[in-house]
PDB file of N, CA and C in Angstrom:
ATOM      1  N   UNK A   1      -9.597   3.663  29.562  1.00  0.00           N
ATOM      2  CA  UNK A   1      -9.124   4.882  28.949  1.00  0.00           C
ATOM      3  C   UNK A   1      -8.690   4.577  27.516  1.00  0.00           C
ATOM      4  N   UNK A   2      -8.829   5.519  26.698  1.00  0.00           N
ATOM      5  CA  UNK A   2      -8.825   5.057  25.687  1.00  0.00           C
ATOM      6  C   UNK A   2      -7.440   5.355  25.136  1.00  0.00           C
ATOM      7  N   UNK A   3      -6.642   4.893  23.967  1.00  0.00           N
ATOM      8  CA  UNK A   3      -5.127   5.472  23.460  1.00  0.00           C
ATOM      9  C   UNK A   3      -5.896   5.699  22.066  1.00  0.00           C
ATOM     10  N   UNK A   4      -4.806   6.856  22.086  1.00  0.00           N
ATOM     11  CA  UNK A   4      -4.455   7.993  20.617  1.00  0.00           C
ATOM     12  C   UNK A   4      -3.382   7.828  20.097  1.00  0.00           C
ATOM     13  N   UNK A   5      -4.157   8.460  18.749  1.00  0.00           N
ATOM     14  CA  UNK A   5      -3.189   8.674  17.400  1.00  0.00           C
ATOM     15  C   UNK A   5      -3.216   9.970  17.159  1.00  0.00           C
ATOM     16  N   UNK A   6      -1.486  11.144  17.177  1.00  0.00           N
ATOM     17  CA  UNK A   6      -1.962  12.415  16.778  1.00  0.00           C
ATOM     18  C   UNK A   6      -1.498  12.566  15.259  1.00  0.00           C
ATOM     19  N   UNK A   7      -1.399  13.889  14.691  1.00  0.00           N
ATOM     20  CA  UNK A   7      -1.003  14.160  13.563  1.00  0.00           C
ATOM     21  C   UNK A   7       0.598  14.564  13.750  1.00  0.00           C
ATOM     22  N   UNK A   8       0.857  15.051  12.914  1.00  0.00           N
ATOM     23  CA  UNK A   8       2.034  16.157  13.060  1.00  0.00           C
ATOM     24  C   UNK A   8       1.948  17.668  13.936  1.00  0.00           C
ATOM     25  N   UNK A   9       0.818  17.591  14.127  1.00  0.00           N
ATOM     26  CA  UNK A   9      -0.146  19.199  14.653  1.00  0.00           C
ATOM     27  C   UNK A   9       0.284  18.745  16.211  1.00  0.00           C
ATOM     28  N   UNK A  10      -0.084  17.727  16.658  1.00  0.00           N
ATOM     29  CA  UNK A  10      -0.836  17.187  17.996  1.00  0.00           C
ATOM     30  C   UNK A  10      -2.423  17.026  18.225  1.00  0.00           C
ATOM     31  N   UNK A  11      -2.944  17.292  16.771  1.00  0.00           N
ATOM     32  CA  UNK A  11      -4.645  16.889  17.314  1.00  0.00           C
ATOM     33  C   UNK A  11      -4.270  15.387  16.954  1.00  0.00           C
ATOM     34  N   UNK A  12      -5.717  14.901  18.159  1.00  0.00           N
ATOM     35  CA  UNK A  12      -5.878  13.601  17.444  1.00  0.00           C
ATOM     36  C   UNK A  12      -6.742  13.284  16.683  1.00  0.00           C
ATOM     37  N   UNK A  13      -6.339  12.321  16.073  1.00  0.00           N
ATOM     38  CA  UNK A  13      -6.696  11.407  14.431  1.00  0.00           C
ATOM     39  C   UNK A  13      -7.308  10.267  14.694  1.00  0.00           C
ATOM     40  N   UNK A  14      -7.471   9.435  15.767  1.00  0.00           N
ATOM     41  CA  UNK A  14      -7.481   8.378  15.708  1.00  0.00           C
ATOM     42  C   UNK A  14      -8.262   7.519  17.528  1.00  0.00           C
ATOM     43  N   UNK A  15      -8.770   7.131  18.089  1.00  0.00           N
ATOM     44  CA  UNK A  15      -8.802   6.770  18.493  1.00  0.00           C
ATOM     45  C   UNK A  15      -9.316   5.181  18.847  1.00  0.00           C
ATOM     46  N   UNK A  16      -8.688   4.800  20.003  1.00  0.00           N
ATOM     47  CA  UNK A  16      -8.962   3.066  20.067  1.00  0.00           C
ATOM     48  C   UNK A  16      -8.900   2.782  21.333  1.00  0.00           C
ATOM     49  N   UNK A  17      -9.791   1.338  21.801  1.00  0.00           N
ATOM     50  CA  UNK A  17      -9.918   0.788  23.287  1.00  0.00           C
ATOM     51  C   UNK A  17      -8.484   0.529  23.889  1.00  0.00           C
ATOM     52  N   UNK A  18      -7.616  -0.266  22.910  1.00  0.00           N
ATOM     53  CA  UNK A  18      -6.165  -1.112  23.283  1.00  0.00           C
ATOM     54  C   UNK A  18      -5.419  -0.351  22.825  1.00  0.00           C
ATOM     55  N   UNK A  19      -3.964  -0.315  23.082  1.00  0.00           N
ATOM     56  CA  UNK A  19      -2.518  -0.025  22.378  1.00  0.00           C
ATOM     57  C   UNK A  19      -3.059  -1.087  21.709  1.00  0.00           C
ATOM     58  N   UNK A  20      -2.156  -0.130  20.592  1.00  0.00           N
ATOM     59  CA  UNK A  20      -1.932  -0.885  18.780  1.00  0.00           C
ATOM     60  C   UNK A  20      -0.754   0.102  18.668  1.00  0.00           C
ATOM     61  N   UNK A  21      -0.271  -0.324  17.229  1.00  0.00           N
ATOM     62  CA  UNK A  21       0.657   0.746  16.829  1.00  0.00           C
ATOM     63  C   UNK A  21       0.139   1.626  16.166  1.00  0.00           C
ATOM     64  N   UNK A  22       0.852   2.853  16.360  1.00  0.00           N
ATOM     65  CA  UNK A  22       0.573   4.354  16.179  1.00  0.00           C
ATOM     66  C   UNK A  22      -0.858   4.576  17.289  1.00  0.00           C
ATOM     67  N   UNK A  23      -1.015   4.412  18.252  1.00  0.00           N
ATOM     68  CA  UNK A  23      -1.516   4.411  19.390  1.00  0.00           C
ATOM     69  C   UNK A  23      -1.370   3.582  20.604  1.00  0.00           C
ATOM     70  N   UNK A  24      -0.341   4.633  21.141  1.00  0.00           N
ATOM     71  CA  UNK A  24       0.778   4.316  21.980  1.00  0.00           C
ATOM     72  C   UNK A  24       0.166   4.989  23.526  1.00  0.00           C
ATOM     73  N   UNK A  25      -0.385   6.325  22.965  1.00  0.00           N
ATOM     74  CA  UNK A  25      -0.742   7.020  23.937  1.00  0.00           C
ATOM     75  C   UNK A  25      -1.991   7.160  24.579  1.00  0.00           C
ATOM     76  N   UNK A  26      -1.884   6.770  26.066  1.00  0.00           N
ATOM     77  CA  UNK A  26      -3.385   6.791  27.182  1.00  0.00           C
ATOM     78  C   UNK A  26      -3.625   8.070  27.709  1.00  0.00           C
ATOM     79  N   UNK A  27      -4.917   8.470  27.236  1.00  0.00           N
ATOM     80  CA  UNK A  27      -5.866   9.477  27.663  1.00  0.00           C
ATOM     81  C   UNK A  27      -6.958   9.271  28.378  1.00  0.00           C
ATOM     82  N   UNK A  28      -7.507   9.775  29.361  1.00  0.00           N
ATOM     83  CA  UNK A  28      -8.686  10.332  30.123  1.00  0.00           C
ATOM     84  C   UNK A  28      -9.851  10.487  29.250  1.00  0.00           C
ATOM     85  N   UNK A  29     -10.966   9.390  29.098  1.00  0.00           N
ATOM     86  CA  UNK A  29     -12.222  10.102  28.348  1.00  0.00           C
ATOM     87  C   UNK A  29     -12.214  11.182  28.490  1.00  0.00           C
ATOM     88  N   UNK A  30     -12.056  11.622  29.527  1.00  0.00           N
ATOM     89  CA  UNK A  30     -13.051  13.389  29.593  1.00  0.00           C
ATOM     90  C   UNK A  30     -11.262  14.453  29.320  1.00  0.00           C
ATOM     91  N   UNK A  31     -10.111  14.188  29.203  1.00  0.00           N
ATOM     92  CA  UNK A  31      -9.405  14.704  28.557  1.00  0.00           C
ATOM     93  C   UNK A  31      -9.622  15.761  27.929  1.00  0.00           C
ATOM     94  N   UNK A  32      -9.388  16.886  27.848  1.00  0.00           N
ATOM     95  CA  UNK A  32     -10.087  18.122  26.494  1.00  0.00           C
ATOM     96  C   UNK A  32      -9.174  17.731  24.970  1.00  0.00           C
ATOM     97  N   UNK A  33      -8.609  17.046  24.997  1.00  0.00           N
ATOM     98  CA  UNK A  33      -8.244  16.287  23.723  1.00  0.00           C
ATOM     99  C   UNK A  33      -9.044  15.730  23.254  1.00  0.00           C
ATOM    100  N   UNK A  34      -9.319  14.741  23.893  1.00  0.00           N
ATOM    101  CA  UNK A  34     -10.051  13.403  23.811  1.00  0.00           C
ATOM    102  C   UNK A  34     -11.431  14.093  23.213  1.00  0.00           C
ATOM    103  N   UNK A  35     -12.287  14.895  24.133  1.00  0.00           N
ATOM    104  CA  UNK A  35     -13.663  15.220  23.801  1.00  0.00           C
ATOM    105  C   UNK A  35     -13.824  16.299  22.555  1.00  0.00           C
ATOM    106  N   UNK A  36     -12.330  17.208  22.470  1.00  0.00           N
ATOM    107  CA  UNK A  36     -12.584  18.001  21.347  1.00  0.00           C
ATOM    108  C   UNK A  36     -12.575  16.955  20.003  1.00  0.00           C
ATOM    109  N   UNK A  37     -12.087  16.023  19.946  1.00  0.00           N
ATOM    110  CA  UNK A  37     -11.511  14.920  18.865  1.00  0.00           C
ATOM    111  C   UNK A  37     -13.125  13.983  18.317  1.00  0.00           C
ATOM    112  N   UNK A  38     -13.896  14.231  20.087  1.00  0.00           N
ATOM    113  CA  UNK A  38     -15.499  13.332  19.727  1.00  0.00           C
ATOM    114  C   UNK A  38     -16.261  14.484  19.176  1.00  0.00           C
ATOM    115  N   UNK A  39     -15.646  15.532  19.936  1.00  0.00           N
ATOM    116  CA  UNK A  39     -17.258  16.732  19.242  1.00  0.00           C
ATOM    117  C   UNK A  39     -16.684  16.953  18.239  1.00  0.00           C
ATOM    118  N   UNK A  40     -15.760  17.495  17.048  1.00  0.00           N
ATOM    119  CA  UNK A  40     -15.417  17.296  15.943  1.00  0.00           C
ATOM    120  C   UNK A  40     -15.850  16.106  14.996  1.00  0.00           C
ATOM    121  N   UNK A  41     -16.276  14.813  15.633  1.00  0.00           N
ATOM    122  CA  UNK A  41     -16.667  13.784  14.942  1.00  0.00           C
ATOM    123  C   UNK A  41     -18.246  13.930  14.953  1.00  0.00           C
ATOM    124  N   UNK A  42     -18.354  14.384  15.626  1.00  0.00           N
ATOM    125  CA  UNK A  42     -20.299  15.152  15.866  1.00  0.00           C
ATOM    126  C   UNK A  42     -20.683  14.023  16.933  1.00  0.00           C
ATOM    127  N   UNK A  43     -20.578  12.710  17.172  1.00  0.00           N
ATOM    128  CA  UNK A  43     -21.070  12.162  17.941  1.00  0.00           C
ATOM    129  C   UNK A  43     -20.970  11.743  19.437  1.00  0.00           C
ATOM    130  N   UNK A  44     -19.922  13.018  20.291  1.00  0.00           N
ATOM    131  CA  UNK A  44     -19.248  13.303  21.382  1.00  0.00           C
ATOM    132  C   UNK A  44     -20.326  12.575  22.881  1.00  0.00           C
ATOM    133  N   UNK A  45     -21.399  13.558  22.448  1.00  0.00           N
ATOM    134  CA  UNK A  45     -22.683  12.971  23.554  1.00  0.00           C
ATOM    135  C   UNK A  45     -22.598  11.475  23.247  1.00  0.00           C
ATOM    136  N   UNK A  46     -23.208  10.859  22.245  1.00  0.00           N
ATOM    137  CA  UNK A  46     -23.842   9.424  22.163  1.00  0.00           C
ATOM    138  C   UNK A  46     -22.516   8.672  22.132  1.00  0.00           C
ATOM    139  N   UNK A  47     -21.363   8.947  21.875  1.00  0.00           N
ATOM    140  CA  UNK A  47     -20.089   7.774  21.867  1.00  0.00           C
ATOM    141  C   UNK A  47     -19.564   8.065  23.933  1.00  0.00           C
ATOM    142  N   UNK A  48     -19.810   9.059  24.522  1.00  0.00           N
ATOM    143  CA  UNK A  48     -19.538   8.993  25.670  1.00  0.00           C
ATOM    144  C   UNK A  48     -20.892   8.434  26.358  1.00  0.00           C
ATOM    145  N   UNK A  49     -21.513   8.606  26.375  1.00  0.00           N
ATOM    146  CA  UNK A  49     -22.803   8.109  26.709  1.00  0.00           C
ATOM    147  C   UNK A  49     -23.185   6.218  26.788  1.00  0.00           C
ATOM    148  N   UNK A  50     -22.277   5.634  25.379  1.00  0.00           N
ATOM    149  CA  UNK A  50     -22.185   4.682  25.355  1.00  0.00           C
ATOM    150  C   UNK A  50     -21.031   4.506  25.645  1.00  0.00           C
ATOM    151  N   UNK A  51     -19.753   4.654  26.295  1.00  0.00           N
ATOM    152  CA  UNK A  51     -18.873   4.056  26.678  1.00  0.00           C
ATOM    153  C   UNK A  51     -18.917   4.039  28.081  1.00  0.00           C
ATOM    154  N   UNK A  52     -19.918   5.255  28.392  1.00  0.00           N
ATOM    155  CA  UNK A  52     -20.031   5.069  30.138  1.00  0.00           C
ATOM    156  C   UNK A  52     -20.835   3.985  29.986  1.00  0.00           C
ATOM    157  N   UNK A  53     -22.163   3.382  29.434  1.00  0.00           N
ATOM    158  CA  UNK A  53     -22.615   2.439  29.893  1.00  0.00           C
ATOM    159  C   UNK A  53     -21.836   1.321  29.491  1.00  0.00           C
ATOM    160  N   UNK A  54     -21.371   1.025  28.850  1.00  0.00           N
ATOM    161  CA  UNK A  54     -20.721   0.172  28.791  1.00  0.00           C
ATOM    162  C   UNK A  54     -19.467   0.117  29.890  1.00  0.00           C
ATOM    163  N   UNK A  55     -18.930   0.710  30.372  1.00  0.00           N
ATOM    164  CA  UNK A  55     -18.036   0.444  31.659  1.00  0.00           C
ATOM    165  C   UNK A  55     -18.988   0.014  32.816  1.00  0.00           C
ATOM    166  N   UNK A  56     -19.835   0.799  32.920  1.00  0.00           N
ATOM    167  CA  UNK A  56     -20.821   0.376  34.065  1.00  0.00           C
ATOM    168  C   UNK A  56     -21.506  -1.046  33.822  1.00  0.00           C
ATOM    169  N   UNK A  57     -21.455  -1.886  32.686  1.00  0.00           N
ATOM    170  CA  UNK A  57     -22.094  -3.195  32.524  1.00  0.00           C
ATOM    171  C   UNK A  57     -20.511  -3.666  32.833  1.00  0.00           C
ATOM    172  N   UNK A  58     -19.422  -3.331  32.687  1.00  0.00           N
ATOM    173  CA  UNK A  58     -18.473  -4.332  33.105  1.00  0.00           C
ATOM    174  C   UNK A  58     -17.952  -3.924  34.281  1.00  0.00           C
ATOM    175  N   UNK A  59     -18.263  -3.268  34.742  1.00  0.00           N
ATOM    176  CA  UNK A  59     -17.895  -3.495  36.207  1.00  0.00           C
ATOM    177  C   UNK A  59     -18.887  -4.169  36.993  1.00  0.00           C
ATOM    178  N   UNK A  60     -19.573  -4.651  36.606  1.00  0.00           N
ATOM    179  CA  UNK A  60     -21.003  -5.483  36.643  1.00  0.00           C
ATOM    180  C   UNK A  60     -20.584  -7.019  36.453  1.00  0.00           C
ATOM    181  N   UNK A  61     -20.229  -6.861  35.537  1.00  0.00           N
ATOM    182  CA  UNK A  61     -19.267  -8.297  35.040  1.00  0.00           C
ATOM    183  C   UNK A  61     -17.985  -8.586  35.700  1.00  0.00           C
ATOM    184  N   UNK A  62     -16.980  -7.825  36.218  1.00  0.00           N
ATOM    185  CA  UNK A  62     -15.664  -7.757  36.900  1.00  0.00           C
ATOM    186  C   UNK A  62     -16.275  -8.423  38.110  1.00  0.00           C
ATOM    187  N   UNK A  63     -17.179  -7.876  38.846  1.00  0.00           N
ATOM    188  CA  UNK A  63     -17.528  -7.874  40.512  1.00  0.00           C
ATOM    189  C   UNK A  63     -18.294  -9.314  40.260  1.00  0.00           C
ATOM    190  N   UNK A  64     -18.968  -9.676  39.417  1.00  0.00           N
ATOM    191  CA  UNK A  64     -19.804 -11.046  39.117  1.00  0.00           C
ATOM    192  C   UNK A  64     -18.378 -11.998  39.232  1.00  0.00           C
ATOM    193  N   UNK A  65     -17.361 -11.669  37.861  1.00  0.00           N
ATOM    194  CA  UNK A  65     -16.091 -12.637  38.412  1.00  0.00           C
ATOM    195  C   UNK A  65     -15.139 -13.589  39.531  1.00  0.00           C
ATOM    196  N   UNK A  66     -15.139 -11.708  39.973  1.00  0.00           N
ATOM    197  CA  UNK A  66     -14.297 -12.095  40.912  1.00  0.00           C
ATOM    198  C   UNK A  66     -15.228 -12.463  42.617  1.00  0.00           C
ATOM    199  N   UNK A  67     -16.664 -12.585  42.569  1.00  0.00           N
ATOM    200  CA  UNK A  67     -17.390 -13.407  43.502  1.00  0.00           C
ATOM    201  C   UNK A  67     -17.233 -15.033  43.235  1.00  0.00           C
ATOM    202  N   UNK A  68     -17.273 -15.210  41.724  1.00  0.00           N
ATOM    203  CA  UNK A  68     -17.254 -16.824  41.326  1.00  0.00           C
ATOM    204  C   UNK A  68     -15.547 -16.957  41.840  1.00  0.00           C
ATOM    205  N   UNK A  69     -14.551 -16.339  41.445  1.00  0.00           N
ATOM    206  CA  UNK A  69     -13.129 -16.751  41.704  1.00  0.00           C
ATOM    207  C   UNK A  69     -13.639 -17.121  43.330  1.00  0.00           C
ATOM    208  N   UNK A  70     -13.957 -16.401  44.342  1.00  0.00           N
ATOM    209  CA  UNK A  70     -13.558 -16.124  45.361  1.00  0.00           C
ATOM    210  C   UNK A  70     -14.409 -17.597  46.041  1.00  0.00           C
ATOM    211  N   UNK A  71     -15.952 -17.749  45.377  1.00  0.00           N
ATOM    212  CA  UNK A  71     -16.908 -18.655  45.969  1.00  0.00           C
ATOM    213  C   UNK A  71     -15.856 -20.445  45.490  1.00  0.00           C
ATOM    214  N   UNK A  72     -15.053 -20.103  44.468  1.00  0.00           N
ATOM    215  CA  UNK A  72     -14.645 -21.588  43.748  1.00  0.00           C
ATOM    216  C   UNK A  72     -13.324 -21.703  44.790  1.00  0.00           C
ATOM    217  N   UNK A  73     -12.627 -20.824  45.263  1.00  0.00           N
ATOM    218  CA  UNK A  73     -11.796 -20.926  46.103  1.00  0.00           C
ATOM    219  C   UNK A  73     -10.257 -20.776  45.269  1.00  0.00           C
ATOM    220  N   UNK A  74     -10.490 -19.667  43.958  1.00  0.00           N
ATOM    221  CA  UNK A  74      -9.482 -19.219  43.343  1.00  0.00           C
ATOM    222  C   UNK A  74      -8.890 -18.158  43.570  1.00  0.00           C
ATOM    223  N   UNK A  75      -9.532 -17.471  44.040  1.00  0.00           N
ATOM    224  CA  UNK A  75      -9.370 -16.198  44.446  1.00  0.00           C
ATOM    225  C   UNK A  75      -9.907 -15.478  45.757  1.00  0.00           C
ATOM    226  N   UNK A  76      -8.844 -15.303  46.814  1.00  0.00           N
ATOM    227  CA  UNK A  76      -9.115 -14.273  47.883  1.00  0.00           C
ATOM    228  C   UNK A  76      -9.287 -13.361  48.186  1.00  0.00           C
ATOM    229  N   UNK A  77      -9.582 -12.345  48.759  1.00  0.00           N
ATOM    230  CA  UNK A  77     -10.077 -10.863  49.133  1.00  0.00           C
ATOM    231  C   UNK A  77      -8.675 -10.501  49.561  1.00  0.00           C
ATOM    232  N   UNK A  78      -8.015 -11.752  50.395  1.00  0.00           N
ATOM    233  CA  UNK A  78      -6.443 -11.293  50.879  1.00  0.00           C
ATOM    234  C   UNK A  78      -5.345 -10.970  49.831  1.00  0.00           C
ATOM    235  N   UNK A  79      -5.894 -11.625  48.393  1.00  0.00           N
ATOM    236  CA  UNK A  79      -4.720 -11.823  47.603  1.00  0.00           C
ATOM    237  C   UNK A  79      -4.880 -10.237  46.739  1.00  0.00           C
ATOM    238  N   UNK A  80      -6.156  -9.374  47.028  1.00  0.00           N
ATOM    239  CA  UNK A  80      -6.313  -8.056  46.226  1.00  0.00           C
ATOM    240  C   UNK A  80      -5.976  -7.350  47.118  1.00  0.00           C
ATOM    241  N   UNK A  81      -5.391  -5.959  46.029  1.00  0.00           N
ATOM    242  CA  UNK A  81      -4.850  -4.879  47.002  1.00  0.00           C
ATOM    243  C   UNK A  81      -5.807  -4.277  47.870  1.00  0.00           C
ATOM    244  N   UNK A  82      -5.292  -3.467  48.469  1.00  0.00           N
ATOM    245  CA  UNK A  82      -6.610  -3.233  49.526  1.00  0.00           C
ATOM    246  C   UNK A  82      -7.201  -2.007  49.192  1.00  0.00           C
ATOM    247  N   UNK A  83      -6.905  -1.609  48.020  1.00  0.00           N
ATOM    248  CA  UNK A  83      -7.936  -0.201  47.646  1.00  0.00           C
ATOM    249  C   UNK A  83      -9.033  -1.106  46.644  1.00  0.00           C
ATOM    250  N   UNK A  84      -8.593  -2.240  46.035  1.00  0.00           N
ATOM    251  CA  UNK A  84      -9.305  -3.168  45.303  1.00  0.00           C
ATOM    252  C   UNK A  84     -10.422  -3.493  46.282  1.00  0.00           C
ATOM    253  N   UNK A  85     -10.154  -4.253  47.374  1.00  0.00           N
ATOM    254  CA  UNK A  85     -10.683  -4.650  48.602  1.00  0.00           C
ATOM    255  C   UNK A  85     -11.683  -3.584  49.069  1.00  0.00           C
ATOM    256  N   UNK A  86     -11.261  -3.156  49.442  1.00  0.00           N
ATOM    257  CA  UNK A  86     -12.388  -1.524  50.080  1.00  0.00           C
ATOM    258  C   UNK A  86     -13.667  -1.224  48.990  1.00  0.00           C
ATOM    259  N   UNK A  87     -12.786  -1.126  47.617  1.00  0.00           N
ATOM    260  CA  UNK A  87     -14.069  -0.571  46.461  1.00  0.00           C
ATOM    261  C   UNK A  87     -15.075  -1.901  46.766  1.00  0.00           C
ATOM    262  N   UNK A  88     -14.429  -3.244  46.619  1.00  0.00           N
ATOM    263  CA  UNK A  88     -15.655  -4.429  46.655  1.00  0.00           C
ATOM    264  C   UNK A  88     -16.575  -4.426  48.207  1.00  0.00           C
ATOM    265  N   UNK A  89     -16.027  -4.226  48.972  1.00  0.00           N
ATOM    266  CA  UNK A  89     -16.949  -4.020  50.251  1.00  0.00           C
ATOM    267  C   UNK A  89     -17.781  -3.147  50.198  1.00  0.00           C
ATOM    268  N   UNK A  90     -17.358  -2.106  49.490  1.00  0.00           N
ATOM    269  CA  UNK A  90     -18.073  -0.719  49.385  1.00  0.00           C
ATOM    270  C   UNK A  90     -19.433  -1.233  48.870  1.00  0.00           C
ATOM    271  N   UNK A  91     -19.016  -1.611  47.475  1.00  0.00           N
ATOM    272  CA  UNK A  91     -20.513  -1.825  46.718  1.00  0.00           C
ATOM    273  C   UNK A  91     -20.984  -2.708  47.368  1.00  0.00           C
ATOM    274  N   UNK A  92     -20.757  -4.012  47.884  1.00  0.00           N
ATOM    275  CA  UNK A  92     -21.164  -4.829  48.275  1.00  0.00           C
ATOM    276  C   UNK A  92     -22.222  -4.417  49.335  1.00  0.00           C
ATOM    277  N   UNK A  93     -21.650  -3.452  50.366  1.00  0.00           N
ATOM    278  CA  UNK A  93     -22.603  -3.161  51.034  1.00  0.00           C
ATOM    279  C   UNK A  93     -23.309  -2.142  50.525  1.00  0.00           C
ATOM    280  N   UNK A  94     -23.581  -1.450  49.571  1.00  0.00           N
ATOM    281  CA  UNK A  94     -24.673  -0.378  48.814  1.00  0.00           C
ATOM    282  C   UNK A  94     -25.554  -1.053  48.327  1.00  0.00           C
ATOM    283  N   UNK A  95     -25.267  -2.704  47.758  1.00  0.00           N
ATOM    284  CA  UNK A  95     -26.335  -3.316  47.287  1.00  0.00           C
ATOM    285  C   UNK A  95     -26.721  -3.793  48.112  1.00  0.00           C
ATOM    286  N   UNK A  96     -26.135  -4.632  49.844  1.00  0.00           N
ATOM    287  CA  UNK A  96     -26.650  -5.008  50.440  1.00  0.00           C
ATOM    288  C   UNK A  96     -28.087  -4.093  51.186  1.00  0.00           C
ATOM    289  N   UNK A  97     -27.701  -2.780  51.152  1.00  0.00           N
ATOM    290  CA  UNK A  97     -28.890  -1.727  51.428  1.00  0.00           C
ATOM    291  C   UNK A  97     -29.936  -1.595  50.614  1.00  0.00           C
ATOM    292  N   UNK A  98     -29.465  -1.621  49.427  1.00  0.00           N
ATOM    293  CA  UNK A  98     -30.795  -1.694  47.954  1.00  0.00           C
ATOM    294  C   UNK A  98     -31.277  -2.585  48.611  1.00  0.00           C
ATOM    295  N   UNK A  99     -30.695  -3.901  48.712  1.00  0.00           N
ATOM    296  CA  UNK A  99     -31.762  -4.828  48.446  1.00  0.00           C
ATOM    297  C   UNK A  99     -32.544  -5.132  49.755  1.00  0.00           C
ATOM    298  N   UNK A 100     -32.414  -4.483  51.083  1.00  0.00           N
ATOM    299  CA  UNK A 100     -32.929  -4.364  52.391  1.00  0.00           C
ATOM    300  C   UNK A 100     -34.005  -3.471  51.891  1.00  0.00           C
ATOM    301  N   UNK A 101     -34.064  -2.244  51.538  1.00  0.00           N
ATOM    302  CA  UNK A 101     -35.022  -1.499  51.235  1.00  0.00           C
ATOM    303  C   UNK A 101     -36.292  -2.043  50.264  1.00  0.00           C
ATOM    304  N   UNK A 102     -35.374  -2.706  48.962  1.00  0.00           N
ATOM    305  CA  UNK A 102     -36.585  -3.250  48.045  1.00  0.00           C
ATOM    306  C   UNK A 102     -37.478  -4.051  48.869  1.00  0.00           C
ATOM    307  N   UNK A 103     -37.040  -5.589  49.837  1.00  0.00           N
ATOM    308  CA  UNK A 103     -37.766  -5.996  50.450  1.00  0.00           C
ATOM    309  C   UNK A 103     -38.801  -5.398  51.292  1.00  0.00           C
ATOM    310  N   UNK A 104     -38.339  -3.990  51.767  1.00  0.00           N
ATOM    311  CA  UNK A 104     -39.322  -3.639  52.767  1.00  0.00           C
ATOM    312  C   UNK A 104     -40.343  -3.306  52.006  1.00  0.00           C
ATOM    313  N   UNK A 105     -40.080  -2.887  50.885  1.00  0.00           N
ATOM    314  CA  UNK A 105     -41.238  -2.640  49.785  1.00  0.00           C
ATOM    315  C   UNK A 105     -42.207  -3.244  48.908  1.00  0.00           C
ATOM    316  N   UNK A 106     -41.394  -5.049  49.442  1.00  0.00           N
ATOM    317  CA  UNK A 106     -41.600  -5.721  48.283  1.00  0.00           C
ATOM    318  C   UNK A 106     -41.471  -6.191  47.319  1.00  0.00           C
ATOM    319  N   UNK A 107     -40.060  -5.335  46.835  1.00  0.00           N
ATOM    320  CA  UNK A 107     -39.492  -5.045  45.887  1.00  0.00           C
ATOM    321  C   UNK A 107     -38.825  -6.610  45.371  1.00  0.00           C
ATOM    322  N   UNK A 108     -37.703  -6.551  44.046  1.00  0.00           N
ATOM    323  CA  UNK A 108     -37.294  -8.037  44.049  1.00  0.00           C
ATOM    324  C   UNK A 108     -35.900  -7.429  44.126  1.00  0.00           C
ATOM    325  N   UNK A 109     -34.900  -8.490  44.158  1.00  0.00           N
ATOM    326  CA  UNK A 109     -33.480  -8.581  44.662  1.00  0.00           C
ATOM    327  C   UNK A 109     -32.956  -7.845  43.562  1.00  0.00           C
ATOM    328  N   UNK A 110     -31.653  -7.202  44.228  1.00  0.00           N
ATOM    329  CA  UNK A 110     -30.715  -6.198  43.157  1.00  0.00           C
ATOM    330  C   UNK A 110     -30.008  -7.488  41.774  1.00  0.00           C
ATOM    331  N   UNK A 111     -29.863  -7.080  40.977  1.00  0.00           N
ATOM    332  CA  UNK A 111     -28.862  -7.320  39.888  1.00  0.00           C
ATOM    333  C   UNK A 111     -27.884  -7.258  40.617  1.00  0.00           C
TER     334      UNK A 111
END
């Protein structure tokens, strides 16, 4: 989620990935702040467009992590909360289905 900078008005001026100063405050991409602040900048579609893919390559990268923590014996499934826990089983088994299906097809193994 991203933090804001407003004016004296309350629109925002400013936005950024991290707290910094004078962006203190966490918003909701899809926020009606947030998106009136991108469509005013004209590039609302293509800057959301690329920040969804870009979350979706790191949660790509998060789940790659925390398999190496878990395979090196740094990290347990016991030691995450269990809504953490549930989301990784979840996918785990959605790809385990991709990649049952690709085979029946022929197909090659999921990413």
């Amino acid at each position: 989620m991203p933090f804001v900078q407003r004016n004296t008005n309350g629109q925002i001026t400013g936005l950024v990935r991290t707290a910094q100063a004078g962006f203190e405050e966490e918003l909701a991409m899809n926020h009606p702040d947030v998106l009136a602040f991108l469509h005013a900048s004209g590039d609302a579609h293509e800057a959301l467009l690329d920040l969804t893919q870009s979350d979706l390559a790191m949660v790509r990268v998060l789940e790659d992590l925390i398999e190496i923590l878990m395979l090196k014996g740094a990290l347990s499934m016991d030691e995450l909360p269990e809504a953490a826990r549930n989301k990784l089983e979840h996918r785990r088994e959605l790809r385990g289905s991709l990649e049952e299906a690709l085979e029946t097809f022929g197909g090659n193994k999921v990413i």
